[in-house]
C-alpha atoms as a PDB file:
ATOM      1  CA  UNK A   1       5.164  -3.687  -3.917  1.00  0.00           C
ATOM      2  CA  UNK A   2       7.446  -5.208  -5.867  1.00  0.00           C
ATOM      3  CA  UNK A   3       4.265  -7.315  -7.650  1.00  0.00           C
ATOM      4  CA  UNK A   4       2.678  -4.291  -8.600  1.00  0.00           C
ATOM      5  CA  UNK A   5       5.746  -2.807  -9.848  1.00  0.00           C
ATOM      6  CA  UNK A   6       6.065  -5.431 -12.088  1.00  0.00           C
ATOM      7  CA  UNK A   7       2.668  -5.034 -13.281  1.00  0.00           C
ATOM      8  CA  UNK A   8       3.230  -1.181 -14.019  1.00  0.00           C
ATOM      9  CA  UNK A   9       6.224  -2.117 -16.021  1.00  0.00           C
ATOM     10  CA  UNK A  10       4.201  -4.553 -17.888  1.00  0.00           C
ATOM     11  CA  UNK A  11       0.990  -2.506 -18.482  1.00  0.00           C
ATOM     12  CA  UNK A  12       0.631   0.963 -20.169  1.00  0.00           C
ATOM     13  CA  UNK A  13      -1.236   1.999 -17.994  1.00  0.00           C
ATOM     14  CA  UNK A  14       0.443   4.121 -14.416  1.00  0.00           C
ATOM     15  CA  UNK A  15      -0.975   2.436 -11.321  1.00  0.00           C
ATOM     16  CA  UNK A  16      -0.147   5.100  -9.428  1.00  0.00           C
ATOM     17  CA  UNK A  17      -1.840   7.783 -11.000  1.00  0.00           C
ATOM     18  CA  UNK A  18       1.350  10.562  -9.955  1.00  0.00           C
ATOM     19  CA  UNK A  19       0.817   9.605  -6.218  1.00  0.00           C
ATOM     20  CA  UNK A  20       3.727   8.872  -3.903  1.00  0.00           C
ATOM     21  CA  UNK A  21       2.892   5.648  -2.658  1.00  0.00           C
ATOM     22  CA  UNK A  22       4.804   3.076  -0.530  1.00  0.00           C
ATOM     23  CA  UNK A  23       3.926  -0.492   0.819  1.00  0.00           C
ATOM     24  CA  UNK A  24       5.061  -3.363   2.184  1.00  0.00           C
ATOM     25  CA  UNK A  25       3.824  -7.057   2.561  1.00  0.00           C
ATOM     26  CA  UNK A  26       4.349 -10.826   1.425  1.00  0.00           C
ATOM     27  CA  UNK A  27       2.391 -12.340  -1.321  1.00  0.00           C
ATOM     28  CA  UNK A  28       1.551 -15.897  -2.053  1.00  0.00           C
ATOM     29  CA  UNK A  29       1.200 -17.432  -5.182  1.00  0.00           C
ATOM     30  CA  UNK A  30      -3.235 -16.621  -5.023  1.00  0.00           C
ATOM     31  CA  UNK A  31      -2.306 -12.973  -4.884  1.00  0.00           C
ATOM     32  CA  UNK A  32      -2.884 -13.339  -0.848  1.00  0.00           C
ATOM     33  CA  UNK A  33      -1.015 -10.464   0.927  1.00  0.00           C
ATOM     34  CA  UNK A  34       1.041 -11.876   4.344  1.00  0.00           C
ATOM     35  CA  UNK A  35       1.882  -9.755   6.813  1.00  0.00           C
ATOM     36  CA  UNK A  36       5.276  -8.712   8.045  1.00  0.00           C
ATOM     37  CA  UNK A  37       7.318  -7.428  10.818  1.00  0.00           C
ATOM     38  CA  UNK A  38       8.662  -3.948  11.631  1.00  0.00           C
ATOM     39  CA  UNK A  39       5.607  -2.351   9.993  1.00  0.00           C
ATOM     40  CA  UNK A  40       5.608   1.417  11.773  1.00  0.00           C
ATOM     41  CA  UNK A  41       9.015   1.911  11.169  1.00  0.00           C
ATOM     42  CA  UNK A  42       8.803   1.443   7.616  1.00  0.00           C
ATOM     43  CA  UNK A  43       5.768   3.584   7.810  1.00  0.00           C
ATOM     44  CA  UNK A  44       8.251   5.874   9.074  1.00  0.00           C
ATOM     45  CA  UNK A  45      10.847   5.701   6.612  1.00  0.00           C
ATOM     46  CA  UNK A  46       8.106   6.141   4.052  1.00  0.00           C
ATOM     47  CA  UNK A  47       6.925   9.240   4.735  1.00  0.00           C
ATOM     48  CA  UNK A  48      10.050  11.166   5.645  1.00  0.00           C
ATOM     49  CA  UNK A  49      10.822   9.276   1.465  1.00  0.00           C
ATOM     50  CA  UNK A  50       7.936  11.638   0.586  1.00  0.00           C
ATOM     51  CA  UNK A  51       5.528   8.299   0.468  1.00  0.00           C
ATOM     52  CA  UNK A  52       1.299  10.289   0.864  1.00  0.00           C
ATOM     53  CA  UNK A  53      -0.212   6.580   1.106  1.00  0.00           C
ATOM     54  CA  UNK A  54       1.013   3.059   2.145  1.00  0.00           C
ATOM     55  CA  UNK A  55      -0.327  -0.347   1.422  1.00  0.00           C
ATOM     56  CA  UNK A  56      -0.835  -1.805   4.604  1.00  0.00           C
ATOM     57  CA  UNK A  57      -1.054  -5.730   5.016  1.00  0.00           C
ATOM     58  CA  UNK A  58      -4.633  -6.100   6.910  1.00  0.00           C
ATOM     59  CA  UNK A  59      -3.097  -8.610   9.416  1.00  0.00           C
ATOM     60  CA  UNK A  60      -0.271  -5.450  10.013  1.00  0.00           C
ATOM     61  CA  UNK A  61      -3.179  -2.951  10.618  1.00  0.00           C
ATOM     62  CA  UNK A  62      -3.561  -3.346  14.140  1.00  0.00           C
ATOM     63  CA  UNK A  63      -0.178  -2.407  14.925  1.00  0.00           C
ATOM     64  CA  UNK A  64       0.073   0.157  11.979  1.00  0.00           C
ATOM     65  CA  UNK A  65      -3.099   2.226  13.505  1.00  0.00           C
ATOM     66  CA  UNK A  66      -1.170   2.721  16.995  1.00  0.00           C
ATOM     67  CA  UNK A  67       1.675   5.533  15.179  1.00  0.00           C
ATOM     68  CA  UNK A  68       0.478   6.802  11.558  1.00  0.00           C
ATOM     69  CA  UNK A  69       3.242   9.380  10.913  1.00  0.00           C
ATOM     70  CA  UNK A  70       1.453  13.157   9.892  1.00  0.00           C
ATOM     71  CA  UNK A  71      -0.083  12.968   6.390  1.00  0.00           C
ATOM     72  CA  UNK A  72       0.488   9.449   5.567  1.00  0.00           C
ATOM     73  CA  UNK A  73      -2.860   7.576   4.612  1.00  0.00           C
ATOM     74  CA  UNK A  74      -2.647   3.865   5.795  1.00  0.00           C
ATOM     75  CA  UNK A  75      -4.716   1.708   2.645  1.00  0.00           C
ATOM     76  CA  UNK A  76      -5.983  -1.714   4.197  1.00  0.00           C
ATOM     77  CA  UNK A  77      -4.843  -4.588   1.407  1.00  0.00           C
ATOM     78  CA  UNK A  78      -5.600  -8.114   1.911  1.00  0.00           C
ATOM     79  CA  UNK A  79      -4.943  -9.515  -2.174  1.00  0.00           C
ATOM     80  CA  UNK A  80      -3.331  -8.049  -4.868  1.00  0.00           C
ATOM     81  CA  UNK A  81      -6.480  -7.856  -6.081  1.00  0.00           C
ATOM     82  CA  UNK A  82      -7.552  -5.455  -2.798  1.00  0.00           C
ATOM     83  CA  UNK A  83      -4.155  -3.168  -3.909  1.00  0.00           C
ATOM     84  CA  UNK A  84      -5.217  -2.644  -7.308  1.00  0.00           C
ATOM     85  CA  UNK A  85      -8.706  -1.689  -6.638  1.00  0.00           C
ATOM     86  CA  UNK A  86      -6.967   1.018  -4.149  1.00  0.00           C
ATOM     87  CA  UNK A  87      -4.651   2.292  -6.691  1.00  0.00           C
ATOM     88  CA  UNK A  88      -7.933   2.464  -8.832  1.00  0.00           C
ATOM     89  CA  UNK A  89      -9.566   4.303  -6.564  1.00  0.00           C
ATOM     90  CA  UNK A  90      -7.012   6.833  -5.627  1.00  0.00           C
ATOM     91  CA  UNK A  91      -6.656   7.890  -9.285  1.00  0.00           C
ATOM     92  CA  UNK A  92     -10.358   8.469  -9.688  1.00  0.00           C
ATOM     93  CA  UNK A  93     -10.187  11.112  -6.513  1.00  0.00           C
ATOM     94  CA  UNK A  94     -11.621   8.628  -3.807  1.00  0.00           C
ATOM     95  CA  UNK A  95     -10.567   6.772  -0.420  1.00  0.00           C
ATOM     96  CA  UNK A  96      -9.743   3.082  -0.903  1.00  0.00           C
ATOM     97  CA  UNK A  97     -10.461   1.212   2.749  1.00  0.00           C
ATOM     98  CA  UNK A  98      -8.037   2.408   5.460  1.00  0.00           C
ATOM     99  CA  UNK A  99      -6.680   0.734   8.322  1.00  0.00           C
END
């Protein structure tokens, strides 16, 4: 997350497109996304922050699938590359890959 809100600072452009959403997740120098620990809590904590969609790491989907709080859409992310082809995609009105 905090990649891509680097790259919204730098860009004229709003990745977001007036969503609400959170993430979480490492990132390696390739754009590679890691996963991490303590996933569904911060799925949690995003959505009672007024987060619609989280960036899920796809090695954290697995455990993310087993409690997805009410009306928070898990997006499945695997490279930077994956995230902004989801933000992409939720501005144009469509589903990027879930969980």
């Amino acid at each position: 997350m905090f990649t891509l809100g680097i790259i919204d600072k730098l860009t004229d452009d709003d990745l977001t497109g007036g969503h609400f959403i959170a993430g979480t997740g490492t990132i390696d120098p390739d754009g590679t996304v890691g996963p991490i620990g303590g996933v569904q809590l911060k799925l949690i904590t995003a959505r009672e922050a007024g987060a619609t969609t989280f960036l899920v790491p796809a090695d954290n989907c697995a455990e993310a699938i087993t409690q997805i709080p009410d009306g928070l859409q898990l997006v499945k992310v695997a490279s930077l590359n994956d995230a902004m082809t989801a933000l992409d995609t939720l501005k144009a009105g469509g589903t990027p890959p879930s969980c």
